[in-house]
Protein backbone atom coordinates (compact mmCIF):
# COMPACT_ATOMS: atom_id res chain seq x y z
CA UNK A 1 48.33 -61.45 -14.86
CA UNK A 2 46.76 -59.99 -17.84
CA UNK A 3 48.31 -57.67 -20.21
CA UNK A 4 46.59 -54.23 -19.85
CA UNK A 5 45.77 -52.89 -23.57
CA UNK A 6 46.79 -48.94 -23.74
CA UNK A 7 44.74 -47.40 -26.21
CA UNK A 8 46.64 -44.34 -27.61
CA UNK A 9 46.33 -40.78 -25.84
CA UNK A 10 44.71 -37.43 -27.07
CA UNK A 11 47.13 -35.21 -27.62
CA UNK A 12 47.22 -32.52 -25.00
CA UNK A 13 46.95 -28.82 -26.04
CA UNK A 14 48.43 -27.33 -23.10
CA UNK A 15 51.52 -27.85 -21.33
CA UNK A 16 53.68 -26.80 -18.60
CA UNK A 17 57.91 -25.81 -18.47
CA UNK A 18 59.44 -29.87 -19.27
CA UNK A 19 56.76 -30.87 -21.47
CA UNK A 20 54.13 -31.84 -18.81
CA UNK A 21 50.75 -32.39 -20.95
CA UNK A 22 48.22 -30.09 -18.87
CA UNK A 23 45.09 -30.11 -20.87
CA UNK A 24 42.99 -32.02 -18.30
CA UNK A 25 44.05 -32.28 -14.30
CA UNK A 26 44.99 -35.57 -13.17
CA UNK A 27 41.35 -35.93 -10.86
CA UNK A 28 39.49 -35.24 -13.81
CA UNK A 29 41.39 -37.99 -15.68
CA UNK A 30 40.69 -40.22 -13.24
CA UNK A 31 37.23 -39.48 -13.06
CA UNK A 32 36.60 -39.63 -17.19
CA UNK A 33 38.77 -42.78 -16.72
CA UNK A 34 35.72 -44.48 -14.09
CA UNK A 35 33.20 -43.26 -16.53
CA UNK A 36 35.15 -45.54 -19.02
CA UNK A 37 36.70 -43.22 -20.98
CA UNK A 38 39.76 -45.26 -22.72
CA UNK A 39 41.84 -42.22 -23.97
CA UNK A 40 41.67 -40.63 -20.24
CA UNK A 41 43.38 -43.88 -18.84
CA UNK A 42 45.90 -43.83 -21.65
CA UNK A 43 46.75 -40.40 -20.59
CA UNK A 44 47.24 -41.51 -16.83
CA UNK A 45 49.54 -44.20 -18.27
CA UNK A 46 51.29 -41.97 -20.54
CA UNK A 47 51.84 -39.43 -17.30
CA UNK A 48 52.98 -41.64 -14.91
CA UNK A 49 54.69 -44.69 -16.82
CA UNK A 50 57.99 -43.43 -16.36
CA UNK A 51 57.50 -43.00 -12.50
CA UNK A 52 56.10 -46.36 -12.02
CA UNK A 53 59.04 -47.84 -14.27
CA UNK A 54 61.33 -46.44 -11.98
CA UNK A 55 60.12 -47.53 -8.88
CA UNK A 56 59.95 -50.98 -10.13
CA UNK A 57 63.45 -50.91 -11.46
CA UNK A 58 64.46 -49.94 -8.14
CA UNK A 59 63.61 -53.52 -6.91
CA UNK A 60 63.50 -55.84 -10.04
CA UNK A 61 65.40 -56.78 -13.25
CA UNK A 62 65.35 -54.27 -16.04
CA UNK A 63 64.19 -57.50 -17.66
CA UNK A 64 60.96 -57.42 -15.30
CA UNK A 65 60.48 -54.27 -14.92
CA UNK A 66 58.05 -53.83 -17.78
CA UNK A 67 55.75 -56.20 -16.58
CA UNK A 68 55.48 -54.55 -13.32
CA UNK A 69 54.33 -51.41 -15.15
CA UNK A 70 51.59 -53.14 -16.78
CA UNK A 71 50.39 -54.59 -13.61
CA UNK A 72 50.22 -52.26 -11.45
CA UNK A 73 48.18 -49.88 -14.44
CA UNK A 74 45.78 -53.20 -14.83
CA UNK A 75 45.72 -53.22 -11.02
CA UNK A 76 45.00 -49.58 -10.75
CA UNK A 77 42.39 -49.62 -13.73
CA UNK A 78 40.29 -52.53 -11.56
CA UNK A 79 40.48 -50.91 -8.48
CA UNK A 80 40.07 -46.93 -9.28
CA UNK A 81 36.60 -46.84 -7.80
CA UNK A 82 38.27 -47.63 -4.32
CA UNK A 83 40.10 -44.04 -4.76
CA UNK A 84 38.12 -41.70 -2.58
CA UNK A 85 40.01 -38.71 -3.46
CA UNK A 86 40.82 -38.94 -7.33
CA UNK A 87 43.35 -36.01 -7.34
CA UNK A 88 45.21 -38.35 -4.54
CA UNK A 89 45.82 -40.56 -7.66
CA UNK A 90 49.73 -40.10 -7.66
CA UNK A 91 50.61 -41.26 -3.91
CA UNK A 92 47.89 -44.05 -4.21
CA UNK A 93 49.44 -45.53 -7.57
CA UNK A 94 52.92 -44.99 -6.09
CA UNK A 95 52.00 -48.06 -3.08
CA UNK A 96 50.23 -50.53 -5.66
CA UNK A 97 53.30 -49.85 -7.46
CA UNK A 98 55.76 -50.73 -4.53
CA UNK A 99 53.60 -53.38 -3.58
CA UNK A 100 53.76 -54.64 -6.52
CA UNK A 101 57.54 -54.64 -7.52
CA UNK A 102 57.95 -56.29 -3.65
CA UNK A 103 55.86 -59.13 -4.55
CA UNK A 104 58.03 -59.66 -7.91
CA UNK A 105 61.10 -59.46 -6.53
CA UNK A 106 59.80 -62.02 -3.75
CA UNK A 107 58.24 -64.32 -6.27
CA UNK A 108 61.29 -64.68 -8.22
CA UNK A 109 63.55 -65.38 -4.64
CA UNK A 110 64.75 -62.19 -3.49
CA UNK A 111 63.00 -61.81 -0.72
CA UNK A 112 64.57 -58.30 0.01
CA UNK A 113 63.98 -56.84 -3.08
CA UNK A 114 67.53 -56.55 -4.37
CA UNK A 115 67.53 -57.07 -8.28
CA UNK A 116 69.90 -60.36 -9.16
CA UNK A 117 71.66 -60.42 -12.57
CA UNK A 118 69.87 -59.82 -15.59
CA UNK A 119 67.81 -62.63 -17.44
CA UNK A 120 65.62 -62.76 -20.43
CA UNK A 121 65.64 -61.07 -23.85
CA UNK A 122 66.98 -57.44 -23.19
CA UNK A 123 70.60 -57.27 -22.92
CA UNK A 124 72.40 -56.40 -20.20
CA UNK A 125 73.13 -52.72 -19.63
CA UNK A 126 76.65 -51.20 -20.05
CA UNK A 127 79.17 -52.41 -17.12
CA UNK A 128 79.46 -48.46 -16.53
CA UNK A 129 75.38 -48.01 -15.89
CA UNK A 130 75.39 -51.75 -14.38
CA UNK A 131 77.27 -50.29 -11.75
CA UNK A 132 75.42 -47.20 -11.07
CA UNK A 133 72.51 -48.75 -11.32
CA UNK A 134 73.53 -51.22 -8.47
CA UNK A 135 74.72 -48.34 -6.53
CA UNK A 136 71.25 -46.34 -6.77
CA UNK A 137 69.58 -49.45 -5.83
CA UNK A 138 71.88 -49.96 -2.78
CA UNK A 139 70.43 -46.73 -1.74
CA UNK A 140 67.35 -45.98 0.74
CA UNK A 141 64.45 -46.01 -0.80
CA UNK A 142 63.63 -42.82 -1.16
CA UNK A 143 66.62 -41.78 -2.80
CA UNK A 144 66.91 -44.72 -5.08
CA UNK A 145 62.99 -44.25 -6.26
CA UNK A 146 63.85 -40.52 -7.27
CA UNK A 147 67.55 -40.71 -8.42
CA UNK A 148 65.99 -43.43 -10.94
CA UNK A 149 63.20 -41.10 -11.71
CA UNK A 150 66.09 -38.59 -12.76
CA UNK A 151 69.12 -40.10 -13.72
CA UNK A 152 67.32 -43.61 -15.53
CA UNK A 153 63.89 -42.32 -16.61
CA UNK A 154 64.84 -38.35 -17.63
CA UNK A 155 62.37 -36.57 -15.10
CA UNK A 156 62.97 -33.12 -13.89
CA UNK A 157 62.50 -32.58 -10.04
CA UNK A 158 58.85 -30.64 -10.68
CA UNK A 159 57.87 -33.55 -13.06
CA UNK A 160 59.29 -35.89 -9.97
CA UNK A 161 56.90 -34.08 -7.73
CA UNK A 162 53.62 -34.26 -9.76
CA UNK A 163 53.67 -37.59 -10.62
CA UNK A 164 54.68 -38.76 -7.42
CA UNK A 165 52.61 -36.92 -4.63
CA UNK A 166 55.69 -35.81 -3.13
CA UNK A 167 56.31 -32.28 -2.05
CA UNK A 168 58.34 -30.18 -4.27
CA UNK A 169 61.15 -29.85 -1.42
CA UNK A 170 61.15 -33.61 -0.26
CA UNK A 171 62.42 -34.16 -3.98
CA UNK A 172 65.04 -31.66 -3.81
CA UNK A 173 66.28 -32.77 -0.42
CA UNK A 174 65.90 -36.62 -1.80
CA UNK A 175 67.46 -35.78 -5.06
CA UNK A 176 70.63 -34.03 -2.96
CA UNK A 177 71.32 -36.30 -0.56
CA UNK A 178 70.89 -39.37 -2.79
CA UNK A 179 73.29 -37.85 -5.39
CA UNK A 180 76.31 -36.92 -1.96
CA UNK A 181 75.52 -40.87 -1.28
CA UNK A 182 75.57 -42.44 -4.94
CA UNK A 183 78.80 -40.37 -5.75
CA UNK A 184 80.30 -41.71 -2.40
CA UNK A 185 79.59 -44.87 -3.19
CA UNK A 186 80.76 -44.81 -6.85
CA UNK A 187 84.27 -43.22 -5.69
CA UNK A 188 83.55 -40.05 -7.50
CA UNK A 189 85.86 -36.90 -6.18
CA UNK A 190 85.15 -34.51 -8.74
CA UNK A 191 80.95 -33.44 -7.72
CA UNK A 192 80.46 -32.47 -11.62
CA UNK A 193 81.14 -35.93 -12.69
CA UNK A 194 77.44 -37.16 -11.46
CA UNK A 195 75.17 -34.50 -10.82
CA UNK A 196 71.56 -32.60 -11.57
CA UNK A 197 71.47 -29.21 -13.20
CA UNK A 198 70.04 -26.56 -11.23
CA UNK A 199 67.00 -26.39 -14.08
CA UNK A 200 65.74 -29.30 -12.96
CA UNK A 201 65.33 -28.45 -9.36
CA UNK A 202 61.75 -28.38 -8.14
């Protein structure tokens, strides 16, 4: 698939607690992005890049991870005038996204989605975050897609919630139970040792 050229974003004047660029709502940068305005797609891409990573590093190699991203923004770009609803932007994006990390991890033969060991150029990640990555991914879905968003890409649970579609409380509940199951699952006793500070809570 092509590579998706991201022309560099205005900077936003306004902004929201955790950095959140607010200067335009997402619907109207969808609909300055049909109109073809190149800086209001870079803006989508610079707002939900991180989310997208993470739900495609929830089913791929780190190592293919980034071209997921690109695809699913090329895909999204070419097929924005099928999005009735522009300020449903988020939840739409989120299922070309999955749908498009699926079909990677089933092109390159595992047909369940489960990552296999690391190839290509990057190196492989510390054996420490190797095996909480594995763990996360070993989760359900939901709780690997936002424990990812948090622990991997550095998203608070409101940012979670924006970019996502998701309500505020689904995250929270998400980000709790996913955190009792990845500590279980990683042996930890001591519930300081992996956790999320109240701060970020949506």
């Amino acid at each position: 698939m092509a590579t998706l050229e991201i022309a560099a974003p205005v900077r936003d004047r306004a902004r929201v607690s955790g950095g959140d660029p607010i200067d335009a709502t997402i619907a109207a940068l969808v609909v300055a992005t049909r109109r073809g305005d190149a800086a209001a797609f870079a803006a989508l891409y610079q707002r939900f890049a991180k989310v997208v990573h993470a739900v495609a590093l929830a089913r791929v190699r780190f190592s293919d991870a980034h071209d997921v991203v690109q695809d699913v923004f090329l895909i999204a770009y070419e097929r924005l005038a099928e999005l009735r609803e522009p300020a449903a932007f988020p939840g739409w994006l989120m299922q070309i996204a999955r749908r498009r990390a699926v079909d990677t991890a089933v092109a390159h033969g595992r047909d369940r989605g489960e990552p296999g060991p690391e190839r290509g150029a990057d190196p492989p990640p510390a054996a420490e975050a190797h095996q909480a990555l594995a763990a996360i991914r070993a989760l359900p879905e939901a709780y690997r897609e936002t424990l990812i968003m948090r622990l991997v890409e550095g998203l608070t649970g409101p940012e979670i919630a924006a970019r996502t579609g998701l309500a505020p409380g689904s995250v929270r509940v998400n980000l709790h139970r996913g955190m009792m199951l990845l500590r279980d699952r990683l042996g930890v006793r001591n519930p300081d040792a992996v956790a999320i500070s109240d701060g970020d809570e949506p």
